[in-house]
PDB file of N, CA and C in Angstrom:
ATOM      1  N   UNK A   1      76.037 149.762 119.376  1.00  0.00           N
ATOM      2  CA  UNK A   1      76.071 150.142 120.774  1.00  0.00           C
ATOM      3  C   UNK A   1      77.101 149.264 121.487  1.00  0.00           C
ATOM      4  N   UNK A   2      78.094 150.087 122.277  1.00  0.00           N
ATOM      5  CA  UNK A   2      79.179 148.942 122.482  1.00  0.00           C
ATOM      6  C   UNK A   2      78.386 149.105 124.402  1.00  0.00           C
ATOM      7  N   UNK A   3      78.932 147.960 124.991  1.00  0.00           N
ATOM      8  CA  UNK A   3      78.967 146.994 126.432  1.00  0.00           C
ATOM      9  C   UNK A   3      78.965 148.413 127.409  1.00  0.00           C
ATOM     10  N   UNK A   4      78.939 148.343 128.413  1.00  0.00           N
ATOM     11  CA  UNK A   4      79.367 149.089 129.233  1.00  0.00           C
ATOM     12  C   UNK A   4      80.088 148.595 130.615  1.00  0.00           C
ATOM     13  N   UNK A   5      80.425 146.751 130.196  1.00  0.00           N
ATOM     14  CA  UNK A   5      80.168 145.815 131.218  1.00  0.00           C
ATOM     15  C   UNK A   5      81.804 146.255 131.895  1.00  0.00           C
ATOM     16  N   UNK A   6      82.942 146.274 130.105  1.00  0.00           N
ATOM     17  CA  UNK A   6      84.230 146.283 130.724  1.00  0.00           C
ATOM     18  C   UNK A   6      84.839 147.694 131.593  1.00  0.00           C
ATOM     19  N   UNK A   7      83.716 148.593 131.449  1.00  0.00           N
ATOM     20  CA  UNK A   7      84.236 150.149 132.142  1.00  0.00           C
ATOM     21  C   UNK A   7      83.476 149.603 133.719  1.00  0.00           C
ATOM     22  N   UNK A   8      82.363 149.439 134.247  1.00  0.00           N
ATOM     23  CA  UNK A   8      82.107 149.085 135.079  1.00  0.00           C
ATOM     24  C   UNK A   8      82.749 148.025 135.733  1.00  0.00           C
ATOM     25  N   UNK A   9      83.487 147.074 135.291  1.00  0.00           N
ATOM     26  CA  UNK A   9      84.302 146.310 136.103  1.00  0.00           C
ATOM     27  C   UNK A   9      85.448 146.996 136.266  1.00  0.00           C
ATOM     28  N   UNK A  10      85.873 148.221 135.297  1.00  0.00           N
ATOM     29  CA  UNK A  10      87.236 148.921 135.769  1.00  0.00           C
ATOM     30  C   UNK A  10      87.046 149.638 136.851  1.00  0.00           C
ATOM     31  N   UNK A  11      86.139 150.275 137.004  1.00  0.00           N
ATOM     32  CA  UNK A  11      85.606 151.081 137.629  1.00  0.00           C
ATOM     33  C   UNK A  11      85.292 150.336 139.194  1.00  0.00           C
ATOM     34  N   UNK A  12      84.966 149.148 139.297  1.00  0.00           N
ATOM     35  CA  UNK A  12      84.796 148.240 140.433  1.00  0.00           C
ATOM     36  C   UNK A  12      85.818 147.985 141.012  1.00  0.00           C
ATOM     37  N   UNK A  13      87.084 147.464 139.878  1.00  0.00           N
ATOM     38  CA  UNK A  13      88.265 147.095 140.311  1.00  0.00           C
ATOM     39  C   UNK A  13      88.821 148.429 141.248  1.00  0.00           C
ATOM     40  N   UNK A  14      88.896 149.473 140.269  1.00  0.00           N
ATOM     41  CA  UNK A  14      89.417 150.835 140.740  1.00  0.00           C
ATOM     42  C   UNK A  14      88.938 151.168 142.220  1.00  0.00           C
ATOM     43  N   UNK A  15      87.626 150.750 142.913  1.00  0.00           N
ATOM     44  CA  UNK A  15      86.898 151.085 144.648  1.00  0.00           C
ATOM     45  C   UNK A  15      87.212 150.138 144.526  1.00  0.00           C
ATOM     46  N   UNK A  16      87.643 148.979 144.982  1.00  0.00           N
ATOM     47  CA  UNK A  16      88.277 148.120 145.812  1.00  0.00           C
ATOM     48  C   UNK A  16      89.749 148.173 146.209  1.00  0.00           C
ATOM     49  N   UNK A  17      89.983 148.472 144.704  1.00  0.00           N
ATOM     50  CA  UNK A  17      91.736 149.143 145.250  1.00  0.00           C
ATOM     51  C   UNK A  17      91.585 149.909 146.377  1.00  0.00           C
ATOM     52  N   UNK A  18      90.420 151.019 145.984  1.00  0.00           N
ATOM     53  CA  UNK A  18      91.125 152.403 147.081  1.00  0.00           C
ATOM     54  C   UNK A  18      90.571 152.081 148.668  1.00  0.00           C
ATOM     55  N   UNK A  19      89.448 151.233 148.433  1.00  0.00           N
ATOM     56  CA  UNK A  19      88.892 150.498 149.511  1.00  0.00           C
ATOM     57  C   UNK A  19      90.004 150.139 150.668  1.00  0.00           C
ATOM     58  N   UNK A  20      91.028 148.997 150.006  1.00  0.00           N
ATOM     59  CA  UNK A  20      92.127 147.480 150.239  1.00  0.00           C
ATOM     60  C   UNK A  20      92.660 148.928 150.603  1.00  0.00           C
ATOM     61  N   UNK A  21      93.485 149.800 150.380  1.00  0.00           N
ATOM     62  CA  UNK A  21      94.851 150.690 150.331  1.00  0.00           C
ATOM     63  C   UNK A  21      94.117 151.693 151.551  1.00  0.00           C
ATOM     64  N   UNK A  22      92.921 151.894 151.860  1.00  0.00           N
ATOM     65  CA  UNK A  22      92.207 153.067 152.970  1.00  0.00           C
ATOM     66  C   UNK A  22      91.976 152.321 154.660  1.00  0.00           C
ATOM     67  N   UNK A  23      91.697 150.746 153.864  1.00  0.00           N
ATOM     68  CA  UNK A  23      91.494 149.906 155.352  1.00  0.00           C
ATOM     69  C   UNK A  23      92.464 150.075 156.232  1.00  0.00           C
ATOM     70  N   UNK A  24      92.136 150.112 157.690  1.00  0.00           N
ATOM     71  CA  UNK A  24      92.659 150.007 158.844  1.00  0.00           C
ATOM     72  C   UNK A  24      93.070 148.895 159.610  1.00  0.00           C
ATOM     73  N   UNK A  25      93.547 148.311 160.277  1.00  0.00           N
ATOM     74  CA  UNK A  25      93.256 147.309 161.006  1.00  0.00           C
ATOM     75  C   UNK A  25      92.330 147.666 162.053  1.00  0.00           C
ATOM     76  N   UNK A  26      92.025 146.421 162.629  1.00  0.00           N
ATOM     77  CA  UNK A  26      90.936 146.593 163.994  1.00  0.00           C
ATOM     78  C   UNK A  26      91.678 146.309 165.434  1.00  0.00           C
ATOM     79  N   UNK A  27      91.791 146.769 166.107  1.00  0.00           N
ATOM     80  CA  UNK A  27      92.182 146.297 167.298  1.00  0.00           C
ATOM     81  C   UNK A  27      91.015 145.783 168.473  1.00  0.00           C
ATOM     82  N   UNK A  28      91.604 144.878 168.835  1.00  0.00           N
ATOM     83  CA  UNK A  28      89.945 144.867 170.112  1.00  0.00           C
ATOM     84  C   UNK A  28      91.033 144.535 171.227  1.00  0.00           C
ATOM     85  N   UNK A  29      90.519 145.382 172.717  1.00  0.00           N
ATOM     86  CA  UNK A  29      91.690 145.144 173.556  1.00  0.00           C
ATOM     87  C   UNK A  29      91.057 144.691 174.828  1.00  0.00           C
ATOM     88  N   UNK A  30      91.140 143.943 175.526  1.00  0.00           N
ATOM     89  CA  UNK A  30      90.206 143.026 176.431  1.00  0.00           C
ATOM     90  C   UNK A  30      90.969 144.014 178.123  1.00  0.00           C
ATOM     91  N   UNK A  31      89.845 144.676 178.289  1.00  0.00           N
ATOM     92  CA  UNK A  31      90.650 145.595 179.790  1.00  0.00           C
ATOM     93  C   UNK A  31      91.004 144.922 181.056  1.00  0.00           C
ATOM     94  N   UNK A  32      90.010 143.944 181.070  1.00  0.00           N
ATOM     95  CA  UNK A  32      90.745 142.488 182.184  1.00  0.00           C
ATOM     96  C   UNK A  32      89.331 141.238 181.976  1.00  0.00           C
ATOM     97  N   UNK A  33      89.986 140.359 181.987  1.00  0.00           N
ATOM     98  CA  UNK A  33      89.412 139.149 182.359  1.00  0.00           C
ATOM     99  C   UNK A  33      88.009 139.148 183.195  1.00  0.00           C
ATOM    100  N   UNK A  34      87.383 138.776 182.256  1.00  0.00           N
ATOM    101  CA  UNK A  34      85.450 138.558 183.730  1.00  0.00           C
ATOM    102  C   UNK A  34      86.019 137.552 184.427  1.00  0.00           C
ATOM    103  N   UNK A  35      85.669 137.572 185.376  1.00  0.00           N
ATOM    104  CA  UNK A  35      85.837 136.446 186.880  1.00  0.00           C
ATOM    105  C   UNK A  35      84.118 135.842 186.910  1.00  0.00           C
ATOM    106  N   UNK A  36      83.806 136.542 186.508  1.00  0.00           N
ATOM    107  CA  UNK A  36      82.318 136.370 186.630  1.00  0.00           C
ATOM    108  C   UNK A  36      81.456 134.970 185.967  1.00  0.00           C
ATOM    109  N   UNK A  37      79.996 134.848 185.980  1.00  0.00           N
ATOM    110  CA  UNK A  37      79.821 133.672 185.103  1.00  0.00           C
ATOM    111  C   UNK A  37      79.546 133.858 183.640  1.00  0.00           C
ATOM    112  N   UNK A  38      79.500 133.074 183.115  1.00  0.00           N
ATOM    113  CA  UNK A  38      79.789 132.909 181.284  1.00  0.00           C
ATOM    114  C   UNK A  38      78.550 134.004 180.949  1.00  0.00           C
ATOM    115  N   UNK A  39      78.792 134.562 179.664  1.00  0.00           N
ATOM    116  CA  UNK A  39      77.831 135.016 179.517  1.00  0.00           C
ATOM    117  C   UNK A  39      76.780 134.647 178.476  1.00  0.00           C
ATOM    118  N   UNK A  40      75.273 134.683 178.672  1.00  0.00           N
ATOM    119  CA  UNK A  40      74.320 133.796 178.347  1.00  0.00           C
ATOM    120  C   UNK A  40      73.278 135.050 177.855  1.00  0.00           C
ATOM    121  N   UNK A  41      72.468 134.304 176.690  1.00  0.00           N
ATOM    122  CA  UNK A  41      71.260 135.242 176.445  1.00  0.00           C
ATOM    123  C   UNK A  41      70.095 135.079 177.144  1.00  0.00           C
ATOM    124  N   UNK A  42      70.176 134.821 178.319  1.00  0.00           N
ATOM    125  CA  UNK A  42      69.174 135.116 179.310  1.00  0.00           C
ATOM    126  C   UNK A  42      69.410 136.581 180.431  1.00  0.00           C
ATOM    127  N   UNK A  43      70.332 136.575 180.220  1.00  0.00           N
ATOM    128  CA  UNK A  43      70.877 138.065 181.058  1.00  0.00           C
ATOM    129  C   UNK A  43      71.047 139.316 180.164  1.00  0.00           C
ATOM    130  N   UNK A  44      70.970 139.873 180.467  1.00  0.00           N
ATOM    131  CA  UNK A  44      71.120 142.087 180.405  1.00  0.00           C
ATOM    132  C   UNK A  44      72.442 142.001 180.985  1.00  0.00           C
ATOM    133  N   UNK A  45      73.075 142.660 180.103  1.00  0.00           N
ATOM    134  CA  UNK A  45      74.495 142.956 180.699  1.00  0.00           C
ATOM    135  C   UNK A  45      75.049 144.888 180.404  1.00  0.00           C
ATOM    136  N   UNK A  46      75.523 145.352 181.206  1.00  0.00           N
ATOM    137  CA  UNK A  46      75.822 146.711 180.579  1.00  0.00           C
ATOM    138  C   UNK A  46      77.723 146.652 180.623  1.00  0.00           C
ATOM    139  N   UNK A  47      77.779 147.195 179.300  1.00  0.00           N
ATOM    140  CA  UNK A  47      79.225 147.521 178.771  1.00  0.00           C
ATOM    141  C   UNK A  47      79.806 148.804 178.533  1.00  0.00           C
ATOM    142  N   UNK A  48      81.247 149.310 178.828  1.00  0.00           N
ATOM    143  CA  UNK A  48      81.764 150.228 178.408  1.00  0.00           C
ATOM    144  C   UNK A  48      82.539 150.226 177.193  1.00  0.00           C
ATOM    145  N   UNK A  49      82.174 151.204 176.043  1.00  0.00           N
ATOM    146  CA  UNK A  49      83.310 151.021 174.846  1.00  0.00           C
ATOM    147  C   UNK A  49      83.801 152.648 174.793  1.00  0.00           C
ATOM    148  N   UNK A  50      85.550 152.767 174.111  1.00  0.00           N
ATOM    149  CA  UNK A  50      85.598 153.785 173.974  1.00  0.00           C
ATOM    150  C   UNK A  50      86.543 153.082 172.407  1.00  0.00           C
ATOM    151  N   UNK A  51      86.196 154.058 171.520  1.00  0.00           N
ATOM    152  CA  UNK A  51      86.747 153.843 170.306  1.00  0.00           C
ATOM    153  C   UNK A  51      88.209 154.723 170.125  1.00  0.00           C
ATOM    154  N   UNK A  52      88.876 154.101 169.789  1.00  0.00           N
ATOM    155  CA  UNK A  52      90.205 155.462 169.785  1.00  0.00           C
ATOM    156  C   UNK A  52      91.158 154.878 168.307  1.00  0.00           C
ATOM    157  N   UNK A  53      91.906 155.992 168.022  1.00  0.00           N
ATOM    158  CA  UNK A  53      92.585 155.840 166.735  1.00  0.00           C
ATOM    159  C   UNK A  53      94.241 155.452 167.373  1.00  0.00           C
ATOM    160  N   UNK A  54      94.666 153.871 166.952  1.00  0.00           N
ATOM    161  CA  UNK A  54      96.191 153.974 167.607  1.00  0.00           C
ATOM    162  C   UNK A  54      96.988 154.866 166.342  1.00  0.00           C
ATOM    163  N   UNK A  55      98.189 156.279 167.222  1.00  0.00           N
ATOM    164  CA  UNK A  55      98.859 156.661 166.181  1.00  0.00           C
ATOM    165  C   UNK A  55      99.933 155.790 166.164  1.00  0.00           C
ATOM    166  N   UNK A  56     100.798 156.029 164.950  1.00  0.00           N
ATOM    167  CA  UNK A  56     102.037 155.225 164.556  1.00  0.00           C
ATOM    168  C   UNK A  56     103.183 154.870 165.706  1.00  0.00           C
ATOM    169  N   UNK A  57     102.740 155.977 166.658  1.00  0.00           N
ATOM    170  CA  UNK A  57     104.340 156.008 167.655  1.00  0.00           C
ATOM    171  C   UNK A  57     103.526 155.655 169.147  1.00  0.00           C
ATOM    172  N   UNK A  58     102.254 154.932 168.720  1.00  0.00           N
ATOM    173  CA  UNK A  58     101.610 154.145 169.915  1.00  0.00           C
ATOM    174  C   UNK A  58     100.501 154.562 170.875  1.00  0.00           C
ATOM    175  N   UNK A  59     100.986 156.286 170.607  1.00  0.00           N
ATOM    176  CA  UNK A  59      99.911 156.762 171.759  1.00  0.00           C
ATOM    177  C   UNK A  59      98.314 156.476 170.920  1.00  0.00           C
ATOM    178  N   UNK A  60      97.278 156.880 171.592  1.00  0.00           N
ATOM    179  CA  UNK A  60      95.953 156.712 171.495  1.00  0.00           C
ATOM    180  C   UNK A  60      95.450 157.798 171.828  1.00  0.00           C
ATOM    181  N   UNK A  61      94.352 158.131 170.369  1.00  0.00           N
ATOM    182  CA  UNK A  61      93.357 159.255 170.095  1.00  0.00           C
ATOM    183  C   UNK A  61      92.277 159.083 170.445  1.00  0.00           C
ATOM    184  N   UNK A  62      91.405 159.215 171.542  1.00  0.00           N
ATOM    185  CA  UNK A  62      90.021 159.145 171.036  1.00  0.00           C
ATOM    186  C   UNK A  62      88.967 159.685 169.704  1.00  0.00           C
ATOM    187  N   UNK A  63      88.728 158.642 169.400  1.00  0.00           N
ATOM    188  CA  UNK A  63      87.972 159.027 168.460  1.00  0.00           C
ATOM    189  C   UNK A  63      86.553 159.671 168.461  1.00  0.00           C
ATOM    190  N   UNK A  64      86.489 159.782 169.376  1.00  0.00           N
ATOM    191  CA  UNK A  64      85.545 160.907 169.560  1.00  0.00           C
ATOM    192  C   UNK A  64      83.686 160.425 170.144  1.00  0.00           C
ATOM    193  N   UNK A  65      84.287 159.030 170.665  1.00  0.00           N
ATOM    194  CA  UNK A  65      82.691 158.286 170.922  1.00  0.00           C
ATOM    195  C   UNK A  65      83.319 157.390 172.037  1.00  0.00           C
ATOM    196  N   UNK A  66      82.795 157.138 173.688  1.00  0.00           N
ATOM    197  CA  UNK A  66      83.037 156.730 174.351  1.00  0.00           C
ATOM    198  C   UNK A  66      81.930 156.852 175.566  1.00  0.00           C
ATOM    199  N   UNK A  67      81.742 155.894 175.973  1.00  0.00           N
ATOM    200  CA  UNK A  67      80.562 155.606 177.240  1.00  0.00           C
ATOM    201  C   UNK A  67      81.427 155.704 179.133  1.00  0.00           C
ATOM    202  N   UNK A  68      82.947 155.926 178.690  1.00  0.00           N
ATOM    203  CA  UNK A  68      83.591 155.982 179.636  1.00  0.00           C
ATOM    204  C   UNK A  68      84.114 157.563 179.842  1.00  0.00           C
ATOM    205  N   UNK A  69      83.824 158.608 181.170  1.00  0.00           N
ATOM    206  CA  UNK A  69      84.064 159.787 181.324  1.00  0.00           C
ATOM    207  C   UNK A  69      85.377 159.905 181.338  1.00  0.00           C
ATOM    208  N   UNK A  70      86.428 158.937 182.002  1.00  0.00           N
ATOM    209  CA  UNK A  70      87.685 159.178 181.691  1.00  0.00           C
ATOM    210  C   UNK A  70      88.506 159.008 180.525  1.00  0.00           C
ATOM    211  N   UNK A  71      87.454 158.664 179.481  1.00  0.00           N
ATOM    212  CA  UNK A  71      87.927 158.809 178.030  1.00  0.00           C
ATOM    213  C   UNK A  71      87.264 159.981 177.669  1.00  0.00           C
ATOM    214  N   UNK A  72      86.323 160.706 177.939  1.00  0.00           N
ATOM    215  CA  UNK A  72      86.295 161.744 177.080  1.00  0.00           C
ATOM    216  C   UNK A  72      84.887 161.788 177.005  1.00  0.00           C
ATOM    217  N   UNK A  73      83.766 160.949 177.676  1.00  0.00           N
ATOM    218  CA  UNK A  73      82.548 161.421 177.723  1.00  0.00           C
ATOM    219  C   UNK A  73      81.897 162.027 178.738  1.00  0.00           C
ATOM    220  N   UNK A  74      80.767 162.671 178.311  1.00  0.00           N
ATOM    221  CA  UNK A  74      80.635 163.537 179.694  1.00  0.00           C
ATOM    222  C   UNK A  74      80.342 163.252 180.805  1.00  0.00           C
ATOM    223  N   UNK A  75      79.455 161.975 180.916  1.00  0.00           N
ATOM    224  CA  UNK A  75      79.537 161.010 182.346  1.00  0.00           C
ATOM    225  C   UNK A  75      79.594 159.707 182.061  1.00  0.00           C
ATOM    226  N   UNK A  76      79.935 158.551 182.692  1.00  0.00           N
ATOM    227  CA  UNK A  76      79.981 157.542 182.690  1.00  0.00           C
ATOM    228  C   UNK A  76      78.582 156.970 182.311  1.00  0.00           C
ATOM    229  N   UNK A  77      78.523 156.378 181.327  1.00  0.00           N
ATOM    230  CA  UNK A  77      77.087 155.872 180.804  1.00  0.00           C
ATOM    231  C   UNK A  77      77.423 154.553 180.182  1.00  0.00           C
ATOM    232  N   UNK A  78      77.466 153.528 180.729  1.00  0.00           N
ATOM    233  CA  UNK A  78      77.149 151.876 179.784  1.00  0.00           C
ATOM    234  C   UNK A  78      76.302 152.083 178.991  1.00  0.00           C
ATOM    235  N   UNK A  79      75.926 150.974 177.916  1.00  0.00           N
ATOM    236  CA  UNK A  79      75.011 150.374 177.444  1.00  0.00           C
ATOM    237  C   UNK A  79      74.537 149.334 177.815  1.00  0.00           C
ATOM    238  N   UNK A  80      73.272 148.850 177.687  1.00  0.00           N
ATOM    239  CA  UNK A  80      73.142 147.689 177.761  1.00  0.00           C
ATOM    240  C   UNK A  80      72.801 146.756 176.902  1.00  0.00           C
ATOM    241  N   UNK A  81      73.312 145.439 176.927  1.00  0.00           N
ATOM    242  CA  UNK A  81      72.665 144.962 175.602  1.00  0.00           C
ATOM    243  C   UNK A  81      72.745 143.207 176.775  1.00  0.00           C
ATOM    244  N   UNK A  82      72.028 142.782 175.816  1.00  0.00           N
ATOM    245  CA  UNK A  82      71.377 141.350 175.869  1.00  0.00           C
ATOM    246  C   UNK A  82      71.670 140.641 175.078  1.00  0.00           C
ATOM    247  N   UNK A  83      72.568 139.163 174.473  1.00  0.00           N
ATOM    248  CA  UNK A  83      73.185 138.696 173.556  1.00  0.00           C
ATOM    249  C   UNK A  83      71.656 137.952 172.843  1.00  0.00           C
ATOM    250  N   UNK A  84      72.324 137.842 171.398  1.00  0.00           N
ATOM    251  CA  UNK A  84      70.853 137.444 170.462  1.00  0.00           C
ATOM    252  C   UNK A  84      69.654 138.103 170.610  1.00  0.00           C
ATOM    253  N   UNK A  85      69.826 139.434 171.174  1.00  0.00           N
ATOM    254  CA  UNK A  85      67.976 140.209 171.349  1.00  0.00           C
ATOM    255  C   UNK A  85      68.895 141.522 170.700  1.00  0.00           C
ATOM    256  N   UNK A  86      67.862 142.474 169.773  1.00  0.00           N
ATOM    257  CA  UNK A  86      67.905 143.256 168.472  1.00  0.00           C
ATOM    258  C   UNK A  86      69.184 142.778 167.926  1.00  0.00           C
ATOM    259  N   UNK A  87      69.353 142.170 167.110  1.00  0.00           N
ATOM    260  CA  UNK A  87      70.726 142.272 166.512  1.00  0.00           C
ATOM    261  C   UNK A  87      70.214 142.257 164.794  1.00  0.00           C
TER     262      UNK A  87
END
């Protein structure tokens, strides 16, 4: 009975390649500066995100999920979240 150890590591190697070669970068883009005070896990805070795909020649796709109506959802809806509570 021969191993099956060296096809499964080819096979590992092989999804990480296609993994490394499919990744994206991340962008995170800060829309302006809080003026406000620091933020602490004693407060509720509500946030807007809109996810978008940058194309090659710069413009921006939404990707199809956004809490902001002038990106593309149907009304303006935050979330809220609370830092260190469900995570």
């Amino acid at each position: 009975m021969t191993s099956d150890r060296p096809l499964i590591l080819l096979l590992a190697l092989l999804l990480s390649l296609v993994a490394f070669v499919a990744a994206k970068d991340v962008t995170v883009e800060i829309q302006s500066a809080g003026s406000g005070p620091p933020v602490t896990e004693s407060h509720r805070y509500d946030s807007h995100v809109t996810l978008y795909i940058q194309n090659a020649d710069g413009t921006k796709t939404p990707s199809g999920w956004s809490t902001r109506q002038s990106d593309g959802a149907v009304r303006d809806q935050p979330f809220a979240f609370q830092p260190g509570v469900g995570l």
